[in-house]
C-alpha atoms as a PDB file:
ATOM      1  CA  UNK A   1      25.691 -43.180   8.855  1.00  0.00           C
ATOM      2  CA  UNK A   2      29.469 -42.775   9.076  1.00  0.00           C
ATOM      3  CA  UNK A   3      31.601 -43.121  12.504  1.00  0.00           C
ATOM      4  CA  UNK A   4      34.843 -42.033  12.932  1.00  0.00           C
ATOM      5  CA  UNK A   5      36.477 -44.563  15.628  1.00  0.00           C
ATOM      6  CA  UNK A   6      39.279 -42.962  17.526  1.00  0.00           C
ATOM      7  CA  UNK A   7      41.774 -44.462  20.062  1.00  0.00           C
ATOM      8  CA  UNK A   8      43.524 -42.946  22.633  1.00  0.00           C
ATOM      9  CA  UNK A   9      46.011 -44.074  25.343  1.00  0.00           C
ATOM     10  CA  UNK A  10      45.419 -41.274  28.205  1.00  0.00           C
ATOM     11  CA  UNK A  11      48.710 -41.010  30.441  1.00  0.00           C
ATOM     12  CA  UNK A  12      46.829 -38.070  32.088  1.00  0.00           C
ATOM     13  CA  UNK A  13      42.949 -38.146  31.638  1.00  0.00           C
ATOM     14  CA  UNK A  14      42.217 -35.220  32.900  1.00  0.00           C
ATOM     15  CA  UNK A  15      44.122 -33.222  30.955  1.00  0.00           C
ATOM     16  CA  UNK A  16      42.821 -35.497  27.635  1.00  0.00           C
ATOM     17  CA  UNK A  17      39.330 -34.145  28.704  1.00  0.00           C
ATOM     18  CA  UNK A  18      40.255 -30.725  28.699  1.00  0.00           C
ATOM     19  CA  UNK A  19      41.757 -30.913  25.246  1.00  0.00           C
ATOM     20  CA  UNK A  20      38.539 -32.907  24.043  1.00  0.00           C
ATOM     21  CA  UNK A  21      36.103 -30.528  25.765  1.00  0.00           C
ATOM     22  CA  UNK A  22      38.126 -27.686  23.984  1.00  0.00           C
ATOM     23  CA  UNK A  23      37.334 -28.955  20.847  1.00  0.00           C
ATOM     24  CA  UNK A  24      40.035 -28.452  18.638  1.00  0.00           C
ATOM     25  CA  UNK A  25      38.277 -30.418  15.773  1.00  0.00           C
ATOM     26  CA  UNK A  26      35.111 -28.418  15.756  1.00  0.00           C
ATOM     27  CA  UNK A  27      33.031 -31.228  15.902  1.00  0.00           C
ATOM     28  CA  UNK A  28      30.072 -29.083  15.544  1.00  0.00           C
ATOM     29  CA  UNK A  29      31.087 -27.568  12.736  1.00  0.00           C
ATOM     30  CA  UNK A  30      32.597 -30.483  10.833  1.00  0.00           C
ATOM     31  CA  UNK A  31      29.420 -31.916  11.073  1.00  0.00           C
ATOM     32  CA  UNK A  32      29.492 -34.370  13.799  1.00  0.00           C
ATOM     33  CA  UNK A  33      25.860 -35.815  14.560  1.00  0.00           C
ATOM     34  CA  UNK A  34      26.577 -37.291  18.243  1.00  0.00           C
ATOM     35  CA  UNK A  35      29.399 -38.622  19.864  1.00  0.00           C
ATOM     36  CA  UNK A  36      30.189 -41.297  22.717  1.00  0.00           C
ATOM     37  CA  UNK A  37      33.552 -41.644  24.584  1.00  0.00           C
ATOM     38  CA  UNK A  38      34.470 -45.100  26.526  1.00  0.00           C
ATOM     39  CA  UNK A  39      36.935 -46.510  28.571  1.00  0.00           C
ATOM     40  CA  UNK A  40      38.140 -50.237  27.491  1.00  0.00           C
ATOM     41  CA  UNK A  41      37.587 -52.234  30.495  1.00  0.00           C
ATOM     42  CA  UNK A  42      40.828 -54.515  29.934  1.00  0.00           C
ATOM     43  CA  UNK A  43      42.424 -51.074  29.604  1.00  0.00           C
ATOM     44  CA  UNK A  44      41.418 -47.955  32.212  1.00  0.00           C
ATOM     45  CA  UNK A  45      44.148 -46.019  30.778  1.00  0.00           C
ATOM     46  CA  UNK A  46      42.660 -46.181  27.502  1.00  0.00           C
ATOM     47  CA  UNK A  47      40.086 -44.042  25.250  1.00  0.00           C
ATOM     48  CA  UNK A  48      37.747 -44.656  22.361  1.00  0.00           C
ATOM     49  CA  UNK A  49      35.506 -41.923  21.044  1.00  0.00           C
ATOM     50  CA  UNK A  50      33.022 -42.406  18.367  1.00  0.00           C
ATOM     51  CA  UNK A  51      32.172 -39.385  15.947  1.00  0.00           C
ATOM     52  CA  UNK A  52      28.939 -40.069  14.268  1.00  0.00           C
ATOM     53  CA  UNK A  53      28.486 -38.385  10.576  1.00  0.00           C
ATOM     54  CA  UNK A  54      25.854 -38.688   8.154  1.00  0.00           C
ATOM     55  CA  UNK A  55      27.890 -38.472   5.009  1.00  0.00           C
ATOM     56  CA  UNK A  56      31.802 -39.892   4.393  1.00  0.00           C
ATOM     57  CA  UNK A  57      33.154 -36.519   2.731  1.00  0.00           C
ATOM     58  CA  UNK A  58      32.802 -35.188   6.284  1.00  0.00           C
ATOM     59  CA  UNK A  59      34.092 -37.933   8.155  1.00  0.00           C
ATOM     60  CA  UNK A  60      37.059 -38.284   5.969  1.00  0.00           C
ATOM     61  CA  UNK A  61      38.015 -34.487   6.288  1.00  0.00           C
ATOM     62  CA  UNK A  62      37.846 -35.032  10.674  1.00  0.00           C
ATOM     63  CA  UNK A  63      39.986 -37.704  10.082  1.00  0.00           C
ATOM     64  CA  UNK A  64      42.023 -35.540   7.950  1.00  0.00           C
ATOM     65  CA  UNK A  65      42.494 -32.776  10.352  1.00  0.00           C
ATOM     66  CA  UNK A  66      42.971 -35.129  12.826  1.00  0.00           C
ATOM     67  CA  UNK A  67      45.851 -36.747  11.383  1.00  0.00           C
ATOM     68  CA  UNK A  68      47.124 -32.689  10.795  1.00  0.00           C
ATOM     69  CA  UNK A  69      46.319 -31.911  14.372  1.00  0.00           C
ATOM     70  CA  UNK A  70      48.694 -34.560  15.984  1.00  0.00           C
ATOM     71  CA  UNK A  71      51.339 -34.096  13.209  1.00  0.00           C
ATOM     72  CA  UNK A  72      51.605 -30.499  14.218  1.00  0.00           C
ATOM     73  CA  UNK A  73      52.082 -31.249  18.192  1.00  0.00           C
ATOM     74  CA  UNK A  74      54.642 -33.684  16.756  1.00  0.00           C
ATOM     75  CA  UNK A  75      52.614 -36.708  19.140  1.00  0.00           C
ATOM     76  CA  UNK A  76      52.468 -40.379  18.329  1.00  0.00           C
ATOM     77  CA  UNK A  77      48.515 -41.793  17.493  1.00  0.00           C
ATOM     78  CA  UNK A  78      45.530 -41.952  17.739  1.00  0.00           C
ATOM     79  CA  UNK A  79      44.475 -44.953  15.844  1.00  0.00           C
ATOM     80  CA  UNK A  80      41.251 -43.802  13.781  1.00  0.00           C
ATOM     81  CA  UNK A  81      39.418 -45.484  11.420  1.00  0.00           C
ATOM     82  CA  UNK A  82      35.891 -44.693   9.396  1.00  0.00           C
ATOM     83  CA  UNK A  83      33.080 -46.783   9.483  1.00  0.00           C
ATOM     84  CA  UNK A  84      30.104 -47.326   7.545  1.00  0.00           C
ATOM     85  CA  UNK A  85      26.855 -48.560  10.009  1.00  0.00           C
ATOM     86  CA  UNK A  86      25.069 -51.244   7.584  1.00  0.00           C
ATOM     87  CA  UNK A  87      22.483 -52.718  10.216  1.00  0.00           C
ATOM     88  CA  UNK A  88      21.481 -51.638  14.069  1.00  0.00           C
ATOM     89  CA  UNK A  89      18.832 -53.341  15.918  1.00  0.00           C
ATOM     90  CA  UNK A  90      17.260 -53.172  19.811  1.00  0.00           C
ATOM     91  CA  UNK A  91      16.883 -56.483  21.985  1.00  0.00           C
END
């Protein structure tokens, strides 16, 4: 599994829900298995979101259209990176 790692600084959070709950990435579609969003705790004003993938190829063109998306509305970030998950475990 694949997750896309994606931070945010929110200067207005509800409007950065709307826009997420709009889905302008088609997550869906782009093949997104589940997704979690969280809120630093050293930073309320801050976002991470986690898009799960089972293969790279799709992660890498989310990323991709990401990186499009914000170049197009001409806005600084987010940080995103892709990781592979090599081990999870329960306690």
């Amino acid at each position: 599994m694949y997750v896309l790692r994606i931070e945010y600084t929110a200067c207005d959070r509800a409007a950065w829900k709307r826009a997420f709950d709009g889905d302008p990435l088609g997550r869906g579609a782009a093949g997104v298995r589940r997704y979690r969003v969280m809120r630093p705790v050293a930073d309320p004003g801050g976002v991470l979101v986690d898009l799960d993938f089972d293969d790279l190829a799709r992660a890498e063109e989310v990323l991709a259209r990401l990186r499009e998306l914000r170049a197009r509305a001409a806005a600084a970030g987010p940080e995103a990176e892709i990781a592979e998950v090599v081990e999870t475990g329960r306690h």
